[in-house]
C-alpha atoms as a PDB file:
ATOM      1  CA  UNK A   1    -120.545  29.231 -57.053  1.00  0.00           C
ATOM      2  CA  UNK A   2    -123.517  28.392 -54.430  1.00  0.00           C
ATOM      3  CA  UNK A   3    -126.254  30.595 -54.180  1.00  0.00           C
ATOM      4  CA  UNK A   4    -127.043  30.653 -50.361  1.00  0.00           C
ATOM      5  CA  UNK A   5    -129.606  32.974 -49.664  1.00  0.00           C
ATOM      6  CA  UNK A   6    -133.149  31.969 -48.476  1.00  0.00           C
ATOM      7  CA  UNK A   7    -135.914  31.372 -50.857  1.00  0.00           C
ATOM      8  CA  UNK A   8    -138.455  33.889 -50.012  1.00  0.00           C
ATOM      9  CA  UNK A   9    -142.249  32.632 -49.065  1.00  0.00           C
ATOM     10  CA  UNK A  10    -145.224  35.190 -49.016  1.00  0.00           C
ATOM     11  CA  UNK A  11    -146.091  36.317 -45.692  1.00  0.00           C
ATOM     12  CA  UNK A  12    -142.798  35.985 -44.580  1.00  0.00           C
ATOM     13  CA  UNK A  13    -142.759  39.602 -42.806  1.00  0.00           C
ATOM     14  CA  UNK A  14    -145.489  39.166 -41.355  1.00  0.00           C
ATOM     15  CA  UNK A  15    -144.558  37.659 -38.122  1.00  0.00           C
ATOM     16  CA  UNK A  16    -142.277  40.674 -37.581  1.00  0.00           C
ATOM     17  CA  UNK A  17    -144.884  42.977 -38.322  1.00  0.00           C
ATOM     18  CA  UNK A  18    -146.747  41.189 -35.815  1.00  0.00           C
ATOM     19  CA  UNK A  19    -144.447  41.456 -33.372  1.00  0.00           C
ATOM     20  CA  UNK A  20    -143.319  45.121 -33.579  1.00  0.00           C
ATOM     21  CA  UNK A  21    -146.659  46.599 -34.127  1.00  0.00           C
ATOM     22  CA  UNK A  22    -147.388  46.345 -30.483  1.00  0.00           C
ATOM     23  CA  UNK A  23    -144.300  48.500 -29.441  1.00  0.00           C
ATOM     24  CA  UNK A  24    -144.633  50.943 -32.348  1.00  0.00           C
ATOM     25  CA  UNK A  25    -148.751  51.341 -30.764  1.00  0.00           C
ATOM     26  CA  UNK A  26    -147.230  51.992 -27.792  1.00  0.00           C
ATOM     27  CA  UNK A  27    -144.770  54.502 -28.784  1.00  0.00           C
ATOM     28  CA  UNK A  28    -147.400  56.467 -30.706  1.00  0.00           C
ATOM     29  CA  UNK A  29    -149.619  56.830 -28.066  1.00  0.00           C
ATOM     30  CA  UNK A  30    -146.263  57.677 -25.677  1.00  0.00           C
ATOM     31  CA  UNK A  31    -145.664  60.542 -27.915  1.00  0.00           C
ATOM     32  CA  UNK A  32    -149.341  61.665 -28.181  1.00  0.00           C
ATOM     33  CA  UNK A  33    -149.825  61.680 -24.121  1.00  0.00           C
ATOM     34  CA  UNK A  34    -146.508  63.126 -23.888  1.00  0.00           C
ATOM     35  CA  UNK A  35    -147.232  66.309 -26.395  1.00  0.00           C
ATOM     36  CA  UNK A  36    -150.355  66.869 -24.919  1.00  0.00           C
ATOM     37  CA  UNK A  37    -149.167  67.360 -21.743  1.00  0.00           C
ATOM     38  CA  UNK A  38    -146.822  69.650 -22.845  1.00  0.00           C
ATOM     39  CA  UNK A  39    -149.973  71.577 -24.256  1.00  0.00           C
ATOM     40  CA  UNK A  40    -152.220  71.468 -21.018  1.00  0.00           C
ATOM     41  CA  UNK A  41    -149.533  72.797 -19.288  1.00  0.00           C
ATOM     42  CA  UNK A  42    -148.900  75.863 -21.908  1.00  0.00           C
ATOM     43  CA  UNK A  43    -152.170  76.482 -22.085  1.00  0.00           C
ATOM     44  CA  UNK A  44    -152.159  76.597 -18.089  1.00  0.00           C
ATOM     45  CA  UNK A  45    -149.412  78.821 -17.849  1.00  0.00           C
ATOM     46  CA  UNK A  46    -150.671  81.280 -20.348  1.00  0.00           C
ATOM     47  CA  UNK A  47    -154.052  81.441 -18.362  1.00  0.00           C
ATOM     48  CA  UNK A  48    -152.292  82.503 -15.562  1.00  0.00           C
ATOM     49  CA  UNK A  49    -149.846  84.629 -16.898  1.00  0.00           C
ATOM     50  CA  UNK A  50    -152.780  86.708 -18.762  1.00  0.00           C
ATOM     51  CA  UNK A  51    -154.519  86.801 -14.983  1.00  0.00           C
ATOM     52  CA  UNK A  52    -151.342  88.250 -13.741  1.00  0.00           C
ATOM     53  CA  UNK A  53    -151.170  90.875 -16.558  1.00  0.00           C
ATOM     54  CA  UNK A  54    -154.680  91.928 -16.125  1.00  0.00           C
ATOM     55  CA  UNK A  55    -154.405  92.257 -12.556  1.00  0.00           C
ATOM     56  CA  UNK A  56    -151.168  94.241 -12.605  1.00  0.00           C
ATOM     57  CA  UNK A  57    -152.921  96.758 -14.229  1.00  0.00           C
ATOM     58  CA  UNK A  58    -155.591  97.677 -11.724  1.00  0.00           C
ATOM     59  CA  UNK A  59    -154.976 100.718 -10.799  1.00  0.00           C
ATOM     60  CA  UNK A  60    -155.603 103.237  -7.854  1.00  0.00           C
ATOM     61  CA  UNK A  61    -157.292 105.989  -9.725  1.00  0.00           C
ATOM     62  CA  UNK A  62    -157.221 108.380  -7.057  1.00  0.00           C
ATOM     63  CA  UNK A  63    -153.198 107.817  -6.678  1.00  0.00           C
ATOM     64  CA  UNK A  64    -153.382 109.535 -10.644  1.00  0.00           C
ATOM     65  CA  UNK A  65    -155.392 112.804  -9.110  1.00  0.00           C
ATOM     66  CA  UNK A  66    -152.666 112.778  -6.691  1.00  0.00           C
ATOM     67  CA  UNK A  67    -149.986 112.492  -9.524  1.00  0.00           C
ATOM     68  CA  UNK A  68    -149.126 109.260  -7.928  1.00  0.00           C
ATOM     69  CA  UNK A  69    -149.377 105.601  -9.571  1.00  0.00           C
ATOM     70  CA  UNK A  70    -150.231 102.813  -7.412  1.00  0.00           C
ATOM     71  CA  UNK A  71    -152.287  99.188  -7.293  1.00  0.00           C
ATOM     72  CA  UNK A  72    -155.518  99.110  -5.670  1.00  0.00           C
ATOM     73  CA  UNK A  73    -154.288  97.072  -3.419  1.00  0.00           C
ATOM     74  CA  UNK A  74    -153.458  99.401  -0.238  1.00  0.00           C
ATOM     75  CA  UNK A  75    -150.633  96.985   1.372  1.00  0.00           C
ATOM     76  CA  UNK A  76    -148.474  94.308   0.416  1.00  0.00           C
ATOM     77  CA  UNK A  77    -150.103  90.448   0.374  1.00  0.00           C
ATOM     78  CA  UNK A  78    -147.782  87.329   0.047  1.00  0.00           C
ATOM     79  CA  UNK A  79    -149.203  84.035  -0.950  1.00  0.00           C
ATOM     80  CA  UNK A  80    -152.878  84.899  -0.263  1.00  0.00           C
ATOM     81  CA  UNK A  81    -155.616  82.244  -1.924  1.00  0.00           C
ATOM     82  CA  UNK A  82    -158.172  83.663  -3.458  1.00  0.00           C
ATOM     83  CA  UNK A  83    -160.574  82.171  -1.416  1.00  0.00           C
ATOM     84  CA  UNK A  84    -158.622  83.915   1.699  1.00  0.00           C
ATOM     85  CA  UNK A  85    -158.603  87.358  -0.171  1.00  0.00           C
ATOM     86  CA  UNK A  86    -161.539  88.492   1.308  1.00  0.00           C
ATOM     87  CA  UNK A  87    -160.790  90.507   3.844  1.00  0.00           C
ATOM     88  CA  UNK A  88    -157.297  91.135   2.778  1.00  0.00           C
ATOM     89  CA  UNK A  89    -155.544  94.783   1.572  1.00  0.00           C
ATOM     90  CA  UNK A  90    -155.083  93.378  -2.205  1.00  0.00           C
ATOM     91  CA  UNK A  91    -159.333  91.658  -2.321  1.00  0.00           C
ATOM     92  CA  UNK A  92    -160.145  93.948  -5.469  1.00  0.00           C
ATOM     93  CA  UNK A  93    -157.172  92.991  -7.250  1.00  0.00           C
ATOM     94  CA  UNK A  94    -156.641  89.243  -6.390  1.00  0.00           C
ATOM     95  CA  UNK A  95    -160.690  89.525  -7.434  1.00  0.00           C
ATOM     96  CA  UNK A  96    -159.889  90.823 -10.949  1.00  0.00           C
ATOM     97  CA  UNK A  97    -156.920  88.310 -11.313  1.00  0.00           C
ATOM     98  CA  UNK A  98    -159.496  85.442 -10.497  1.00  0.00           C
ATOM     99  CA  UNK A  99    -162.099  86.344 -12.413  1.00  0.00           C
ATOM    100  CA  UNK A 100    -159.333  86.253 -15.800  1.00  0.00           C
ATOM    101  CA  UNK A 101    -158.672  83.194 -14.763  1.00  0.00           C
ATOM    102  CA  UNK A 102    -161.510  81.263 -14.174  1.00  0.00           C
ATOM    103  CA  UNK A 103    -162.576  83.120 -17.600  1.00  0.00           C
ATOM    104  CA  UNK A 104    -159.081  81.756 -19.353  1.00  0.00           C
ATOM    105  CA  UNK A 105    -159.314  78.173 -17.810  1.00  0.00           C
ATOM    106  CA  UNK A 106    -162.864  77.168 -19.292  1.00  0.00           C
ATOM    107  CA  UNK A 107    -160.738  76.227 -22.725  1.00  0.00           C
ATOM    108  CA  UNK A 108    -157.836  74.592 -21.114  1.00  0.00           C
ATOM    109  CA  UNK A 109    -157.828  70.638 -21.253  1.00  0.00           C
ATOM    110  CA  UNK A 110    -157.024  67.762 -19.085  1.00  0.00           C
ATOM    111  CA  UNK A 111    -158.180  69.483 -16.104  1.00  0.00           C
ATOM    112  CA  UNK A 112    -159.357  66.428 -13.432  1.00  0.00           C
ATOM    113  CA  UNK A 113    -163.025  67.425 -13.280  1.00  0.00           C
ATOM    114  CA  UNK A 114    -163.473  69.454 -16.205  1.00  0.00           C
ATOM    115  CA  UNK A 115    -165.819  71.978 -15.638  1.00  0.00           C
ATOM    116  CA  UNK A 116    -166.079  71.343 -11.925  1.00  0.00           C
ATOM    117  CA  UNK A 117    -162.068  71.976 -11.457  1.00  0.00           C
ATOM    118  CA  UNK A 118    -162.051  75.127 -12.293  1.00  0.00           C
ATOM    119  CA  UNK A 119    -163.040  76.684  -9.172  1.00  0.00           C
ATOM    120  CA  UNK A 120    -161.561  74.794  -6.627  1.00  0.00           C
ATOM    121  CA  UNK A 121    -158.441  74.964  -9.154  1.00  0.00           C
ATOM    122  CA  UNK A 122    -159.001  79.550  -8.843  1.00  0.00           C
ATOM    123  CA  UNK A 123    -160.016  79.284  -5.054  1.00  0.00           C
ATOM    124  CA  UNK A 124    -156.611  77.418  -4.348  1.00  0.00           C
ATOM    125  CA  UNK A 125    -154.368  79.892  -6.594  1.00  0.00           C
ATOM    126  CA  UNK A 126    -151.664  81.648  -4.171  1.00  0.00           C
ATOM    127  CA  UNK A 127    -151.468  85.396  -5.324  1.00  0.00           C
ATOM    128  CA  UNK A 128    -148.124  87.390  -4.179  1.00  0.00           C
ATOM    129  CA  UNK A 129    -149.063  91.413  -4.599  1.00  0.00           C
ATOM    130  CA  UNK A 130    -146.454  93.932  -3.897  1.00  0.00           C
ATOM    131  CA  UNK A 131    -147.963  97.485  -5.115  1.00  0.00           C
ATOM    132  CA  UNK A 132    -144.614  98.836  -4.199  1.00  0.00           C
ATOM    133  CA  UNK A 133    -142.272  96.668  -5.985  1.00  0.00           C
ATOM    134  CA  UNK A 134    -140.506  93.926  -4.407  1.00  0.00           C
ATOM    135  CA  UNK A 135    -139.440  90.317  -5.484  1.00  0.00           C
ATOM    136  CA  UNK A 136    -140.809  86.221  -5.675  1.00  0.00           C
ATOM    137  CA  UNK A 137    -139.441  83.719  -7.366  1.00  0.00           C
ATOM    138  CA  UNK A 138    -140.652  82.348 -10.673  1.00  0.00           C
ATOM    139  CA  UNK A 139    -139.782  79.077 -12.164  1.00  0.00           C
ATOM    140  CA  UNK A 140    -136.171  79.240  -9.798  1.00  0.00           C
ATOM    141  CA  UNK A 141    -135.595  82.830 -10.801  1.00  0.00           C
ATOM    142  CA  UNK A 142    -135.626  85.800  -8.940  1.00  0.00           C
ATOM    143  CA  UNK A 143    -137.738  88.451 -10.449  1.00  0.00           C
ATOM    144  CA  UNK A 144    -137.492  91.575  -9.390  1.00  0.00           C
ATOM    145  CA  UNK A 145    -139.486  95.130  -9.579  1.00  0.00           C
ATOM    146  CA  UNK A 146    -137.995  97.719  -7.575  1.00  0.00           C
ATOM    147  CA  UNK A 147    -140.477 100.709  -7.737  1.00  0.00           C
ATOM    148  CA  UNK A 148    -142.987  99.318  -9.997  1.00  0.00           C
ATOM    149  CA  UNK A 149    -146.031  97.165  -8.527  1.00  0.00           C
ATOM    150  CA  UNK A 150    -145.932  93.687  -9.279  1.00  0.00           C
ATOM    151  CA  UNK A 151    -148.027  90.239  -8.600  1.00  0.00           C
ATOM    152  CA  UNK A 152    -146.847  86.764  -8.442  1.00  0.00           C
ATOM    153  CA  UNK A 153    -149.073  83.827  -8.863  1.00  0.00           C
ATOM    154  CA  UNK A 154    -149.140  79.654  -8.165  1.00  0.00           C
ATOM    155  CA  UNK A 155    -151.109  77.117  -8.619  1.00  0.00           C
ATOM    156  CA  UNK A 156    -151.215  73.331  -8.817  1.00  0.00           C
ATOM    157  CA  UNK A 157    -154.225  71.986 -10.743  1.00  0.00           C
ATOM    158  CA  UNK A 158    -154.453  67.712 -11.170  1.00  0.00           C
ATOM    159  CA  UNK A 159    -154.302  67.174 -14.769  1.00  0.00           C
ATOM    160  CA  UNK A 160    -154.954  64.236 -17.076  1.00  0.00           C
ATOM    161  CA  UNK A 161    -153.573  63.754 -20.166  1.00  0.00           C
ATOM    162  CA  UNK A 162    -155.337  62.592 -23.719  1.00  0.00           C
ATOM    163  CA  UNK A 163    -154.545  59.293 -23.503  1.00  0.00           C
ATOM    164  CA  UNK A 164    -155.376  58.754 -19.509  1.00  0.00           C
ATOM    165  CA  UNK A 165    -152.195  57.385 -18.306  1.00  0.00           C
ATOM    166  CA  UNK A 166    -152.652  58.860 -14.707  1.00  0.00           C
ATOM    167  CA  UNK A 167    -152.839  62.130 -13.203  1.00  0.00           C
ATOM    168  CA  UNK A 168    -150.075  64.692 -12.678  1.00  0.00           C
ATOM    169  CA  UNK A 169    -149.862  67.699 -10.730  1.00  0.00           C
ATOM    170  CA  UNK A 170    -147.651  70.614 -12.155  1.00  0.00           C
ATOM    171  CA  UNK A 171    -146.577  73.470 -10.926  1.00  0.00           C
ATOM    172  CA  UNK A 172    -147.336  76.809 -12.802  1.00  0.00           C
ATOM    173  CA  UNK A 173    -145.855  80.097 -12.012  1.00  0.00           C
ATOM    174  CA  UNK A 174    -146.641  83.896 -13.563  1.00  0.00           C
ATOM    175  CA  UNK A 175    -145.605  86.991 -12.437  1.00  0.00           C
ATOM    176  CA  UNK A 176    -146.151  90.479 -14.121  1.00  0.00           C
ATOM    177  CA  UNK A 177    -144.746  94.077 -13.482  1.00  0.00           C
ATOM    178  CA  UNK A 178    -146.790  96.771 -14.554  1.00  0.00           C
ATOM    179  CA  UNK A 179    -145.126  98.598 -17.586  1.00  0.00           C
ATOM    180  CA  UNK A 180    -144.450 101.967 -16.495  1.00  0.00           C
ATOM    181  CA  UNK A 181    -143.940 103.331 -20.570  1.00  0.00           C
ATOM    182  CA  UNK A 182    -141.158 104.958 -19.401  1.00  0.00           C
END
């Protein structure tokens, strides 16, 4: 009986190593960018989700000496900036919503800009207020509030990832309804 296997020389693996290394790099750093991403985004989404929650919550305090709950926000607003909130029924609460979030975006990442794309990134956020109850859309769903008041928010910041393969733009949606503790 022959014995037909190969004689084995050091280094033998090594131009396979050589060749897959390369590809395995790239893979790594595919999965790093990738992740990341995924992060940014979180982290986005929870900054403006928190907004949303805190703004909910500002309340007409006169509407409780009238045993009445309300928003301080006197009429309904639907996709008002904040930079166009000015002179708009819902200003003091789209102001308290804004100010959360430019607070809750100075630790996110992979903003385009940094530091600098953080107000453009608030002044360009689309606020939906309905002190009444009413509905928007979040993420393809219909949310709803019949009676209790409720704010919708979108924005659509240019992010970069870790890695720096190009910018992307995603789209982040929150909306809160103000728990009545019933």
């Amino acid at each position: 009986m022959q014995d037909h296997r190969q004689q084995r020389h050091p280094g033998q693996a090594m131009p396979i190593v050589a060749l897959a290394l390369p590809f395995l790099v790239v893979f790594v750093l595919m999965v790093v960018e990738v992740s990341e991403r995924y992060l940014e985004v979180a982290m986005l989404q929870d900054a403006l989700q928190q907004a949303t929650r805190s703004a909910v919550q500002e309340l007409d305090y006169a509407a409780f000496a009238r045993n009445e709950m309300g928003l301080r926000a006197f009429a309904e607003c639907q996709r008002v900036t904040t930079a166009g909130a000015a002179n708009s029924p819902c200003a003091d609460v789209i102001a308290v919503a804004a100010t959360v979030l430019r607070t809750n975006l100075q630790g996110v990442r992979g903003l385009s800009g940094d530091a600098e794309a953080i107000e453009p990134l608030v002044r360009s956020t689309a606020w939906t207020v309905l002190p009444n109850g009413g509905s928007c859309t979040v993420h393809g769903t219909l949310v709803q509030s019949p009676t209790a008041p409720m704010i919708c928010a979108e924005m659509t910041p240019v992010m970069t990832g870790i890695v720096g393969w190009g910018e992307f733009r995603p789209r982040i949606i929150a909306a809160d309804v103000l728990d009545l503790g019933l």
